[in-house]
Protein backbone atom coordinates (compact mmCIF):
# COMPACT_ATOMS: atom_id res chain seq x y z
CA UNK A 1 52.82 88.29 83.68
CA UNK A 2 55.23 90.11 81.15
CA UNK A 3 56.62 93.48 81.02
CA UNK A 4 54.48 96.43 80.23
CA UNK A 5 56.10 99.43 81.54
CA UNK A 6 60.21 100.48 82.24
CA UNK A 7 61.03 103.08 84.29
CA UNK A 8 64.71 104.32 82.89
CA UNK A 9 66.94 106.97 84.88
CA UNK A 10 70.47 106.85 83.89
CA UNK A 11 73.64 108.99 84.28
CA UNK A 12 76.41 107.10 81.75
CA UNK A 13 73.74 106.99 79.03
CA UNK A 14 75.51 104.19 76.50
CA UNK A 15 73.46 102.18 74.58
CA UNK A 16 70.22 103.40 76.43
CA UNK A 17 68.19 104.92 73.65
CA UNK A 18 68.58 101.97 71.47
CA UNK A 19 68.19 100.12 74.22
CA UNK A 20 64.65 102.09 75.21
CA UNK A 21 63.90 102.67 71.14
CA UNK A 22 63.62 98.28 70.77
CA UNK A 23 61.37 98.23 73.87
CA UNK A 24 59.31 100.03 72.41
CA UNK A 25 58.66 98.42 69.29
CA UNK A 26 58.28 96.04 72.03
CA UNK A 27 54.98 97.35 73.37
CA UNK A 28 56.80 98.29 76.41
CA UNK A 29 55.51 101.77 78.19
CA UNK A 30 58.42 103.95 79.02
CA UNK A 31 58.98 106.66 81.82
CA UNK A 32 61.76 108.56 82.59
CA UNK A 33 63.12 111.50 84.42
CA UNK A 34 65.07 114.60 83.18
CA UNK A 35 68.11 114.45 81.06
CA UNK A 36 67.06 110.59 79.82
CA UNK A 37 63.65 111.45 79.58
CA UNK A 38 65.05 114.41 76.82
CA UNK A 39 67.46 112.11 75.01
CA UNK A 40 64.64 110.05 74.46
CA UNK A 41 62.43 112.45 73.16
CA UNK A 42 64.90 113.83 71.04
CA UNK A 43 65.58 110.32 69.20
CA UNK A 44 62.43 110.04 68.37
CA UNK A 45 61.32 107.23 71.51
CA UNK A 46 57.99 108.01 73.56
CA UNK A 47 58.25 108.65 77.10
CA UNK A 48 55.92 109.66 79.92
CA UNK A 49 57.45 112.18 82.39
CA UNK A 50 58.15 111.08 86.11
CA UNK A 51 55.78 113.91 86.99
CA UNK A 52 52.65 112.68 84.95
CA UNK A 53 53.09 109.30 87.33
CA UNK A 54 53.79 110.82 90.53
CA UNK A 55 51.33 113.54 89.92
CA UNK A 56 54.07 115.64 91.84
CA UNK A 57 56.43 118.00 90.07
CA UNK A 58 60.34 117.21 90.32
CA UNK A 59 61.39 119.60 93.62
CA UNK A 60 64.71 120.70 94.99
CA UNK A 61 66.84 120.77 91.78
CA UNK A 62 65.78 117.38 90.92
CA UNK A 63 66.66 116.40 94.56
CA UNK A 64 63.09 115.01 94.81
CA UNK A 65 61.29 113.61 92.10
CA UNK A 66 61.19 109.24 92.20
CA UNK A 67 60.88 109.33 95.67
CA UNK A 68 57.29 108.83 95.86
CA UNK A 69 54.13 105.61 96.30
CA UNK A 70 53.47 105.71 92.76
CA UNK A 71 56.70 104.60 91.70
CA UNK A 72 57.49 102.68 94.71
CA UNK A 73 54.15 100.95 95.18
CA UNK A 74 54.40 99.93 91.75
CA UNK A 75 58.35 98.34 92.51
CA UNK A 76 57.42 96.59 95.70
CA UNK A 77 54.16 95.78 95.32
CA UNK A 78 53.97 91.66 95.42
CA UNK A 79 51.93 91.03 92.23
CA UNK A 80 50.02 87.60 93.20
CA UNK A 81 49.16 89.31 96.66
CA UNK A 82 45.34 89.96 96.27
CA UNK A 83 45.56 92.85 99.43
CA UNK A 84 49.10 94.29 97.36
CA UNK A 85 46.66 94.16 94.04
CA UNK A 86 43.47 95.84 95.58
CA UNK A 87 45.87 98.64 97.51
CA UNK A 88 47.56 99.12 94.23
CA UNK A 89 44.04 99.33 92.37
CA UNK A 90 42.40 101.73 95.15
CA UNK A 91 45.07 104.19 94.96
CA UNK A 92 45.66 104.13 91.41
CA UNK A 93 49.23 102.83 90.96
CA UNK A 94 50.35 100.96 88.09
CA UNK A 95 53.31 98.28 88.30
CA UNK A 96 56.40 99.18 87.19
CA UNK A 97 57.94 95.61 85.75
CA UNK A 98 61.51 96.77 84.62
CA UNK A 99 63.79 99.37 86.29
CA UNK A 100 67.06 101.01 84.30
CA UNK A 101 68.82 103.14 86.53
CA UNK A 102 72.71 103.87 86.78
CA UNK A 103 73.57 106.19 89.47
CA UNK A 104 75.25 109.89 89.58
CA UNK A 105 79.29 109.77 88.90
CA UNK A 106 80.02 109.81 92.36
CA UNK A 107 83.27 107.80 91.79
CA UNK A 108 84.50 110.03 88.62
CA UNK A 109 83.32 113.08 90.86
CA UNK A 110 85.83 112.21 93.66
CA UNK A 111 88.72 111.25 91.72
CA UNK A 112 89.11 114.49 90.02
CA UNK A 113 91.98 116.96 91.45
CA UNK A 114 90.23 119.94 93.62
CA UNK A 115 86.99 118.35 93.82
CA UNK A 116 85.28 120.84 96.34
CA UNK A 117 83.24 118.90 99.68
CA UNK A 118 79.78 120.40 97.90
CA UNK A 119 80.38 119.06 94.65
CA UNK A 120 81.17 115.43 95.76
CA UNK A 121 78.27 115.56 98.37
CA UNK A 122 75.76 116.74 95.54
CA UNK A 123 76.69 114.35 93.61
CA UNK A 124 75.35 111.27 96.28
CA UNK A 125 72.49 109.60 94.29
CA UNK A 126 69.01 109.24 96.36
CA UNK A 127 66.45 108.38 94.64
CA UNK A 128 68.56 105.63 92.35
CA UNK A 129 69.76 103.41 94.64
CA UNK A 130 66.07 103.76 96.40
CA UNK A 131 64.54 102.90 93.03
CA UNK A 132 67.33 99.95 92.42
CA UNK A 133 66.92 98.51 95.59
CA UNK A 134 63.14 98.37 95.70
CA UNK A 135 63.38 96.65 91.95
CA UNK A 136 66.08 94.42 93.56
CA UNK A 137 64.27 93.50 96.71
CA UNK A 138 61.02 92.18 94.28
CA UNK A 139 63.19 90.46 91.61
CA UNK A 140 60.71 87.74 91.53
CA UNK A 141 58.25 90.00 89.35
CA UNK A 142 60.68 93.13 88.05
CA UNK A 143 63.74 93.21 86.28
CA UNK A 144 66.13 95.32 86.76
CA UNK A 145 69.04 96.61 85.12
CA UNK A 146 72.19 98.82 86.53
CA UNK A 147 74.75 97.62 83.49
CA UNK A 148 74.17 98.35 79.90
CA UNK A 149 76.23 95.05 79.34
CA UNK A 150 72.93 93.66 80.37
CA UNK A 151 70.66 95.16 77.92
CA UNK A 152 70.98 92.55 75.13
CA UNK A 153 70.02 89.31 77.02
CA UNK A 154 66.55 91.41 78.61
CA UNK A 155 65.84 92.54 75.03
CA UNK A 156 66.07 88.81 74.00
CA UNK A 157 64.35 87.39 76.46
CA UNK A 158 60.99 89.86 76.27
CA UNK A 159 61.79 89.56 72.81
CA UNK A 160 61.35 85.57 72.93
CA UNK A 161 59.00 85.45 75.96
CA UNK A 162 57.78 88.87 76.80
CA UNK A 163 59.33 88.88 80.07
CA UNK A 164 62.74 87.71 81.83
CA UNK A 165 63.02 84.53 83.01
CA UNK A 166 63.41 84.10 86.53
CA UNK A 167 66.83 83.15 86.67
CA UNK A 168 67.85 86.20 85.20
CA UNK A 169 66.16 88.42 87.17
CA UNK A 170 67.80 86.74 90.10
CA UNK A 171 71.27 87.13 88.83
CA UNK A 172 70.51 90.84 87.99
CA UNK A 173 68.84 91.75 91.42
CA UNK A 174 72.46 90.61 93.00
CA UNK A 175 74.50 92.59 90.43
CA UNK A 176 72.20 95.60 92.05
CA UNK A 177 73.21 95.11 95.65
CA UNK A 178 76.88 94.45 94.57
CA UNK A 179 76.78 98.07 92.94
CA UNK A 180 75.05 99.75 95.80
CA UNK A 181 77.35 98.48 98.16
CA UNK A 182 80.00 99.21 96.31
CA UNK A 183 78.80 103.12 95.75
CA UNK A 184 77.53 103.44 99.73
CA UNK A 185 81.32 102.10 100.68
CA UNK A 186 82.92 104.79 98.34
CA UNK A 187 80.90 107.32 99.86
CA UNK A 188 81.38 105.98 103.48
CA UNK A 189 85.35 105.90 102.38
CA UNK A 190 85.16 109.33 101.30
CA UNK A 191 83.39 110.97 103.73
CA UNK A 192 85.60 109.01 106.79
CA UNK A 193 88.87 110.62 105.38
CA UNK A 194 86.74 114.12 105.23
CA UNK A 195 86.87 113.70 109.07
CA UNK A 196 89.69 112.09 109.77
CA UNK A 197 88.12 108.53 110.80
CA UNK A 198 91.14 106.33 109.39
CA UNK A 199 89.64 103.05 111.54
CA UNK A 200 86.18 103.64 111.78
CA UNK A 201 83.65 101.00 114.03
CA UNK A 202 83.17 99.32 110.51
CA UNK A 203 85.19 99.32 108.15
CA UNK A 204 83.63 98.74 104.21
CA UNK A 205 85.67 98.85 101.11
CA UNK A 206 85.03 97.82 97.81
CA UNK A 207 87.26 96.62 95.25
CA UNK A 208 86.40 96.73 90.91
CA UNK A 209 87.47 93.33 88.87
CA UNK A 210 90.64 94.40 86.94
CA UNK A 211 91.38 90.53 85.53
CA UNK A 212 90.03 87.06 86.37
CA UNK A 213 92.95 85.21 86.72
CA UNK A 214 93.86 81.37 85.64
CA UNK A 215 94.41 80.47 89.08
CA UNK A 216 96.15 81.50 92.40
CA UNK A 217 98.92 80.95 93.75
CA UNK A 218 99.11 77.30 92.42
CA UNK A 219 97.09 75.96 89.63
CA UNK A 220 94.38 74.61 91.89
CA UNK A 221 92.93 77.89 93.60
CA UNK A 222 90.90 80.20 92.02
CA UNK A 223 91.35 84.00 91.85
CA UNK A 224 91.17 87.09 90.68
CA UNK A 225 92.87 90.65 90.80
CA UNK A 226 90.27 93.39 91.65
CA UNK A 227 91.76 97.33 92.13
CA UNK A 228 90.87 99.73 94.10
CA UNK A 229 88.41 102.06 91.64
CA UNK A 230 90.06 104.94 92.85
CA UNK A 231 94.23 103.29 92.58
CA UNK A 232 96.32 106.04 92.41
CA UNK A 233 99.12 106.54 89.04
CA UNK A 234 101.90 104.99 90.05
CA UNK A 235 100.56 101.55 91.53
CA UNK A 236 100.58 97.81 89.95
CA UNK A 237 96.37 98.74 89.85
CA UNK A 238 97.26 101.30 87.41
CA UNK A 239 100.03 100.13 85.50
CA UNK A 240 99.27 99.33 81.24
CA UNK A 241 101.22 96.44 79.84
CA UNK A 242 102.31 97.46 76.95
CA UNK A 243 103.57 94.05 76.25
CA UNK A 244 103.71 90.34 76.98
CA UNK A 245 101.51 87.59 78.31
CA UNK A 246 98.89 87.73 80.83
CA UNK A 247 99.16 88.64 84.26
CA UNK A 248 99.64 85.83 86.84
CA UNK A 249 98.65 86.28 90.55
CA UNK A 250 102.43 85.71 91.43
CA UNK A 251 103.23 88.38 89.14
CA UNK A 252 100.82 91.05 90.23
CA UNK A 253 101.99 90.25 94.07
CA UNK A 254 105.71 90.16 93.52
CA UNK A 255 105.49 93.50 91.27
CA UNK A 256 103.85 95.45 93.91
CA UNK A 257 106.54 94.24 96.41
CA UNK A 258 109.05 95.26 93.61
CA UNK A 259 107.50 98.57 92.79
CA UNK A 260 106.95 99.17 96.94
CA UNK A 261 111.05 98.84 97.68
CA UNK A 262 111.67 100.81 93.95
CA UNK A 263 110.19 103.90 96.05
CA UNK A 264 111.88 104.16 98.47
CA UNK A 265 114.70 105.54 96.30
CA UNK A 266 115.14 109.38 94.66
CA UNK A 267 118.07 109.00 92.65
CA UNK A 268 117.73 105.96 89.57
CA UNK A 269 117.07 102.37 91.80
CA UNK A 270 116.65 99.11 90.43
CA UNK A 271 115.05 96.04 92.29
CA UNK A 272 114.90 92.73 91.10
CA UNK A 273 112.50 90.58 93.06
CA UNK A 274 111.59 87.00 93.88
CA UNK A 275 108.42 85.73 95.48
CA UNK A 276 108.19 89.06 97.04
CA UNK A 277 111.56 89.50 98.65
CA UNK A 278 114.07 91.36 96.93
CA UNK A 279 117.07 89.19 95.73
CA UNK A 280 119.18 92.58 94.27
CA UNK A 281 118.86 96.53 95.06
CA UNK A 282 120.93 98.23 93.28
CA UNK A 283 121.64 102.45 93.17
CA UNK A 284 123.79 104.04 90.15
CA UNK A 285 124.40 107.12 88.19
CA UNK A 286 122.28 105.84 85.60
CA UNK A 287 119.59 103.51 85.19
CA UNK A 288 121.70 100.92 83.76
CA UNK A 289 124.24 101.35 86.26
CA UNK A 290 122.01 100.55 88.77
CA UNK A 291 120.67 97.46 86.55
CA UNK A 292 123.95 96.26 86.50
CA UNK A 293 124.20 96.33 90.16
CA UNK A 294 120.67 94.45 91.03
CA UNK A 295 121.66 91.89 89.00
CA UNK A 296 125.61 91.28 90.37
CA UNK A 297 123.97 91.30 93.21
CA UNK A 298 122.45 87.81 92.80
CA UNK A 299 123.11 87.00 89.48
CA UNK A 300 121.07 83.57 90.15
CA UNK A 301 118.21 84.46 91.87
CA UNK A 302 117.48 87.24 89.66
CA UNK A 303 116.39 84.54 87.02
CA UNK A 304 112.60 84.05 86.30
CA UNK A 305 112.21 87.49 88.42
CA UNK A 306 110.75 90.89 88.33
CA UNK A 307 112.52 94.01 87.87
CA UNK A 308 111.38 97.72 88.94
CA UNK A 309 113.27 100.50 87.95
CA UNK A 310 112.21 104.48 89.05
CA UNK A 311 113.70 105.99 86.10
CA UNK A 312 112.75 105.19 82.21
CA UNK A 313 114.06 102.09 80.62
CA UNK A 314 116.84 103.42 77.91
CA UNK A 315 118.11 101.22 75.25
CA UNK A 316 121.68 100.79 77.10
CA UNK A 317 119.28 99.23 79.91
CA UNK A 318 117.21 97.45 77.75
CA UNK A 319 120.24 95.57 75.94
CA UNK A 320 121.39 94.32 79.70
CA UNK A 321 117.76 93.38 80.54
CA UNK A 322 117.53 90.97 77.53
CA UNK A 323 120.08 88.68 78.25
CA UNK A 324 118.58 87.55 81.17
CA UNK A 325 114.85 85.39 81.74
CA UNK A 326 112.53 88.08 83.64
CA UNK A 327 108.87 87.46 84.00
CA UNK A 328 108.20 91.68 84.10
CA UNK A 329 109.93 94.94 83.84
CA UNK A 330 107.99 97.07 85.42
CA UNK A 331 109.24 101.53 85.04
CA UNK A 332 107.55 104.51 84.55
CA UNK A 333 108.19 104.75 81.08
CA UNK A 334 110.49 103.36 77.81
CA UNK A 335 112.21 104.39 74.83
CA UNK A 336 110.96 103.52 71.74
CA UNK A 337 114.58 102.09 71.14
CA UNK A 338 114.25 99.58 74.40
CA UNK A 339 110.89 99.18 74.06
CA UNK A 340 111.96 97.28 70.27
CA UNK A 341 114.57 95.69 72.07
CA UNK A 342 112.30 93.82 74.84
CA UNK A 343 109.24 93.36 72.75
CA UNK A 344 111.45 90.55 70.96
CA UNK A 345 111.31 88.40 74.18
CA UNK A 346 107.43 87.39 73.16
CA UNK A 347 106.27 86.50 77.30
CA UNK A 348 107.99 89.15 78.41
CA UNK A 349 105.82 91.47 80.37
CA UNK A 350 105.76 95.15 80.25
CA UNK A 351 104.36 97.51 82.77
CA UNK A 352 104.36 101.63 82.58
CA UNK A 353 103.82 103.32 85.35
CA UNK A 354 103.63 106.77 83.63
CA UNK A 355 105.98 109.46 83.36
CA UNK A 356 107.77 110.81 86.05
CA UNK A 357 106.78 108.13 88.60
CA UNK A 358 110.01 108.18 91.10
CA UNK A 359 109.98 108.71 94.37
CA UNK A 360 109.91 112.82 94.52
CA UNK A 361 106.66 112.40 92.30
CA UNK A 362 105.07 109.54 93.78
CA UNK A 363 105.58 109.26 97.64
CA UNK A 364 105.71 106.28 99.53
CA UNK A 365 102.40 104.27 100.06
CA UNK A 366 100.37 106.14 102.80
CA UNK A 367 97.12 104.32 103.97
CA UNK A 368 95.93 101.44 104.76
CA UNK A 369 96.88 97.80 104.29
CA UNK A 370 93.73 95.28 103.99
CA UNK A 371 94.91 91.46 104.80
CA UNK A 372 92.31 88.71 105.01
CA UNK A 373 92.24 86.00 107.67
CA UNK A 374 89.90 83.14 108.62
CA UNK A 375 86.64 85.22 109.46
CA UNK A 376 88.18 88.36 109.63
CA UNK A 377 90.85 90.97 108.40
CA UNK A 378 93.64 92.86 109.54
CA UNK A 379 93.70 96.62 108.65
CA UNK A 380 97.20 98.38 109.54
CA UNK A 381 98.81 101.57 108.23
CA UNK A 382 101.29 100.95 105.82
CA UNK A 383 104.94 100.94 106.76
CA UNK A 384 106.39 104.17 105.18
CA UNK A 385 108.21 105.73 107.62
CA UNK A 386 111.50 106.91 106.50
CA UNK A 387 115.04 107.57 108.62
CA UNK A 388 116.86 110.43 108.55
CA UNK A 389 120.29 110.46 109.88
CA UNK A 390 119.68 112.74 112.36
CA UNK A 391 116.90 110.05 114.32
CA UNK A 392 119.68 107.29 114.59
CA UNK A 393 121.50 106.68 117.81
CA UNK A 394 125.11 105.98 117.77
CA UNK A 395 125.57 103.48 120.82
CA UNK A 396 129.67 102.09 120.15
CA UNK A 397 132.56 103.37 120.74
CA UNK A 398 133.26 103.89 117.39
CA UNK A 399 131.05 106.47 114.76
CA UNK A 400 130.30 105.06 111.50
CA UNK A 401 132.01 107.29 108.64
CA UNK A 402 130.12 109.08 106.56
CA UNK A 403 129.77 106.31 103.81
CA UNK A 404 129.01 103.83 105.90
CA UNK A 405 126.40 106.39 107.23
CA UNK A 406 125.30 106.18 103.57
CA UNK A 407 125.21 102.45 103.31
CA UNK A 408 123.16 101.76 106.19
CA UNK A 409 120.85 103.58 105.12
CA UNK A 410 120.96 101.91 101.90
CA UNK A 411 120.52 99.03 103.59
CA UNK A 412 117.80 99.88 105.89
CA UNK A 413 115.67 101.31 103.05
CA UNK A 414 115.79 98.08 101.81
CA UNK A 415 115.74 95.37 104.95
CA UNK A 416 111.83 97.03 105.57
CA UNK A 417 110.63 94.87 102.32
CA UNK A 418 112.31 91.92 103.75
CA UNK A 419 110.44 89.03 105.16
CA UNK A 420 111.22 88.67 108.97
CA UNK A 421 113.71 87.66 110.37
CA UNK A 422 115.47 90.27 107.81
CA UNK A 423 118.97 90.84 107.62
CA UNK A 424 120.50 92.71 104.75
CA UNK A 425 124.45 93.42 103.87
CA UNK A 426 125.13 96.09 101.53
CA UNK A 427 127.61 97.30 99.92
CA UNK A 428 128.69 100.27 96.92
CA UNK A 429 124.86 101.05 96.73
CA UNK A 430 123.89 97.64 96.14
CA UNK A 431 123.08 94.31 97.98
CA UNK A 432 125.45 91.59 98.55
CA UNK A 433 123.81 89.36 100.80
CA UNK A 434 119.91 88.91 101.33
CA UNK A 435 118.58 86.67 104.18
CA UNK A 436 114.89 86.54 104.86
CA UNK A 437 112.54 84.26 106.55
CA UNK A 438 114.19 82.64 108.54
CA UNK A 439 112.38 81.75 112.46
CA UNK A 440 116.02 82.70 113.94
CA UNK A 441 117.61 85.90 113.52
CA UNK A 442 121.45 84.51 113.15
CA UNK A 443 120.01 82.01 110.43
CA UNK A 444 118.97 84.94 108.27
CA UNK A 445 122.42 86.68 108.80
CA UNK A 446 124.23 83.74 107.89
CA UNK A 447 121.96 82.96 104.70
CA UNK A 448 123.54 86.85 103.96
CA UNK A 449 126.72 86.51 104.64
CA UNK A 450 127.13 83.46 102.72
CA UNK A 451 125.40 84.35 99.78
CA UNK A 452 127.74 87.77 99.79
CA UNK A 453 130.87 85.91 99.88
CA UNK A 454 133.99 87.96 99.88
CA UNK A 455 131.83 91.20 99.22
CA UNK A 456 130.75 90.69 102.62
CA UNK A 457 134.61 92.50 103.68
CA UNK A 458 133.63 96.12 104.84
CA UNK A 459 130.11 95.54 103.96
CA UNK A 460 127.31 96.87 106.85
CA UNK A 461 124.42 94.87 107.84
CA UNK A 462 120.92 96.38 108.57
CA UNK A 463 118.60 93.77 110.54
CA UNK A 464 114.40 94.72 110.97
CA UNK A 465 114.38 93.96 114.57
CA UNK A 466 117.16 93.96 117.47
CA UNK A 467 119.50 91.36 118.41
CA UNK A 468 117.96 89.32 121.31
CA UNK A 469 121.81 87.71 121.67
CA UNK A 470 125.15 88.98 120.38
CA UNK A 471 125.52 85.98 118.03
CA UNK A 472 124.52 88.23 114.55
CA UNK A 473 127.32 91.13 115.59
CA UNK A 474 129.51 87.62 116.33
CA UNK A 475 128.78 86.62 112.62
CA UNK A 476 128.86 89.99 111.05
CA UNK A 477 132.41 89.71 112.42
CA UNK A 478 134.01 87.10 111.18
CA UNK A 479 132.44 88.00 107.70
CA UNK A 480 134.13 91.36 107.96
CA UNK A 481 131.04 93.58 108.43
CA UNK A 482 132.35 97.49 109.81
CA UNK A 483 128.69 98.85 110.61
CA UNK A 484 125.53 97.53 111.72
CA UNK A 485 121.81 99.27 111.95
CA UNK A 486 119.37 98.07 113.86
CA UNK A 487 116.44 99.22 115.79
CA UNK A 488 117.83 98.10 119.58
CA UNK A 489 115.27 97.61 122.15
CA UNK A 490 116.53 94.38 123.39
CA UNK A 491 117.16 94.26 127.29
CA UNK A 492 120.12 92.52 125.92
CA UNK A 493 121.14 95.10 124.08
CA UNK A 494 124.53 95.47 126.06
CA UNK A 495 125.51 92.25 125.14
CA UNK A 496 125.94 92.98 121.00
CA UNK A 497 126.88 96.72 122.29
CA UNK A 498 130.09 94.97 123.58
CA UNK A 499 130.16 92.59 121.26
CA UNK A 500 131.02 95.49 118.54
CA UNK A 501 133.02 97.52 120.50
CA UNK A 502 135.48 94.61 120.99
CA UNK A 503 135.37 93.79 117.18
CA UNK A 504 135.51 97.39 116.73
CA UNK A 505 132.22 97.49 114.41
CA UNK A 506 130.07 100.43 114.76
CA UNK A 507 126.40 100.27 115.67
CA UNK A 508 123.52 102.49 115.36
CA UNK A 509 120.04 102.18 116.90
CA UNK A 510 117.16 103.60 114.72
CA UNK A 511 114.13 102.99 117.79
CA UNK A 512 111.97 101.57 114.83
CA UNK A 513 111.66 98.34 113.90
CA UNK A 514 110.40 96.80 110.62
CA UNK A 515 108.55 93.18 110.98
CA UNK A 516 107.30 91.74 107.71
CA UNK A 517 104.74 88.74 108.13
């Protein structure tokens, strides 16, 4: 049939009036609407106003003005229907063969600071995702087009045919409905939080493709790492590498589960991490003071890991960094000093955060977490809560001193990033002894006791969940542990109660637990 008239309506205007100048040299009729409709004009490309096809005059601030039979009729109408054909020629309406529209900056609206409830709501698009979705709908005659990356293969293909092929249209029509969805699910998203609906009847969210990937997990499974389009400064979404090889999907995963224990800390933390556990916390003075403790922490498991610091990487930090195989560093900033230091390592991967990113800047995740099962998904807030000294519960004879106070919670900071069943000894502002995973809760302590070794000797011991028997305080024991936090909750809580009042250990209760599946 070919294409003989393009309706174009676009918002992010790039590459549209050489795009609309070629069709027509084409042959190719063009409408448009307002601010397109001028560009046009101006460069020199004839146009027919919306209004001389409607036969209606744009109303209500350009609320109103595609919204009308004549430009419908001519989307949907089904062009080897004789009774579509005869309608069409009884009430004068032209077909419309080829639809440009991109819709108003409703994303880029929302995501700037102060954005006022009647600016985001006036900038919902009507009559574009109408138009798109009628185009869409009747792909198998009309072309449509909602990315400029598009333009050059339609040009081609009138250009070689004078029309699209089939095939094309197809692909393009489901490009259409993956943008509309996408901008009706930022709009439900938006408007939900505006009234406090944080799990709605149905919940829709859309993600943007950041990076395909080279595979998943393992070589054999495909994947890719979409962000959210409106990730907040501060997350792995937003990070720039500044340096190094391509991200993996075991990268991206593990440096969120780095950068989500990194938090949790005001004053300068480092976190090394493997397979998303944490193999060394440390807390220092300095940045490279608390390097220095992440990595004695588990000076082998640290190897082939990620590191997340909440402070800039200086060149005193980056000359301890480079003698050891990382996969990323991931801060909120370096020095041009350490960032010449750790561009030398060649695969060496380099994340910025931004400036300023710590914890008093950027608070702990708040939100929701999304995580995909057979047929369904799990939506649960995330786990930021935070323990003040004042919530715990001292339930043994003996108090814990004030630096042990310190250490637990230390050590309970950190145990909440743990896989269950989590234990965690800590010691000097740094980890000794990680144990996570494990399907009993004395296997995990054990794994952390005899990774710490000696440094287990007035140590304390933070464990996600309570003790269902007293064999973990029994443990802790012999391995010289003086404090243990825990949530309690057990209705054999007694039992470890005694257990460290005859090894003369002190215990604290928190009454919040911190399961990691």
């Amino acid at each position: 049939m070919g294409i003989k008239k393009a309706l174009i309506s676009v918002s992010d205007k790039t590459g549209i009036v050489e795009f609309a100048r070629r069709l027509s040299e084409l042959g190719i009729e063009i409408i448009s609407t307002g601010g397109t409709a001028g560009m046009l004009r101006e460069a020199g490309v004839p146009v027919t106003g919306i209004s001389d096809v409607t036969g209606f005059p744009e109303i209500l601030d350009g609320r109103v003005k595609t919204l009308h039979p004549h430009i419908h009729g001519g989307l949907l109408a089904v062009r080897d229907d004789e009774t579509h054909r005869r309608q069409l020629a009884d009430l004068h309406i032209e077909p419309i063969d080829l639809v440009v529209v991109n819709l108003y900056p409703f994303k880029q609206t929302i995501a700037k600071k102060d954005v006022s409830f009647a600016e985001a709501i006036e900038n919902i698009d009507i009559g574009g995702p109408a138009m798109l979705r009628s185009a869409a709908k009747n792909h198998a005659f009309v072309t449509v087009a909602v990315d400029a990356a598009d333009y050059g293969q339609i040009l081609d293909e009138i250009a070689a045919t004078g029309d699209t092929a089939l095939e094309t249209r197809r692909r393009l029509a489901a490009k259409v409905f993956r943008h509309t969805a996408a901008y009706d699910a930022l709009i439900s998203r938006y408007l939900s939080e505006q009234v406090g609906e944080s799990l709605p009847e149905s919940y829709t969210v859309t993600y943007e493709r950041a990076q395909a990937l080279r595979y998943g997990e393992n070589p054999h499974q495909r994947a890719a790492f979409y962000r959210d389009p409106l990730a907040e400064e501060g997350t792995i979404a937003a990070a720039k590498q500044l340096h190094g090889k391509e991200l993996s999907y075991n990268n991206i995963n593990d440096a969120d589960a780095a950068l989500a224990i990194v938090r949790e800390f005001s004053e300068p933390a480092v976190v090394a991490v493997k397979h998303t556990n944490p193999c060394g916390v440390g807390v220092g003075a300095s940045i490279a003071e608390a390097y220095r403790k992440a990595f004695e922490a588990d000076p082998v498991s640290i190897f082939g890991g990620i590191v997340a610091a909440n402070r800039p990487i200086d060149e005193e930090t980056a000359l301890l960094l480079k003698e050891t195989f990382l996969e990323i560093i991931l801060a909120p900033s370096f020095t041009p000093e350490a960032l010449a230091i750790l561009q030398q390592k060649k695969n060496l991967r380099l994340l910025v955060l931004g400036e300023g990113k710590a914890k008093e800047q950027s608070p702990l995740a708040a939100g929701f977490r999304l995580t995909s099962v057979k047929g369904g998904a799990l939506v649960q807030e995330y786990d930021s809560n935070q323990q003040s000294q004042g919530d715990l519960k001292v339930v043994t004879e003996r108090c814990p001193s004030p630096d042990e106070l310190s250490q637990l919670a230390f050590a309970w900071s950190v145990v909440k990033h743990v896989k269950s069943n989590a234990i965690v000894l800590a010691k000097e502002n740094m980890t000794v002894g990680i144990g996570a995973g494990q399907m009993n809760r004395v296997g995990s302590a054990q794994i952390a006791i005899e990774q710490a070794g000696e440094k287990s000797r007035g140590a304390v011991l933070a464990s996600d969940a309570f003790f269902p028997m007293p064999d973990t305080v029994e443990a802790a024991a012999k391995a010289g542990v003086t404090a243990i936090i825990q949530p309690g909750g057990s209705v054999r809580d007694q039992d470890s109660i005694d257990a460290c009042n005859r090894f003369g250990i002190a215990m604290v209760f928190t009454g919040v637990r911190h399961f990691k599946h």
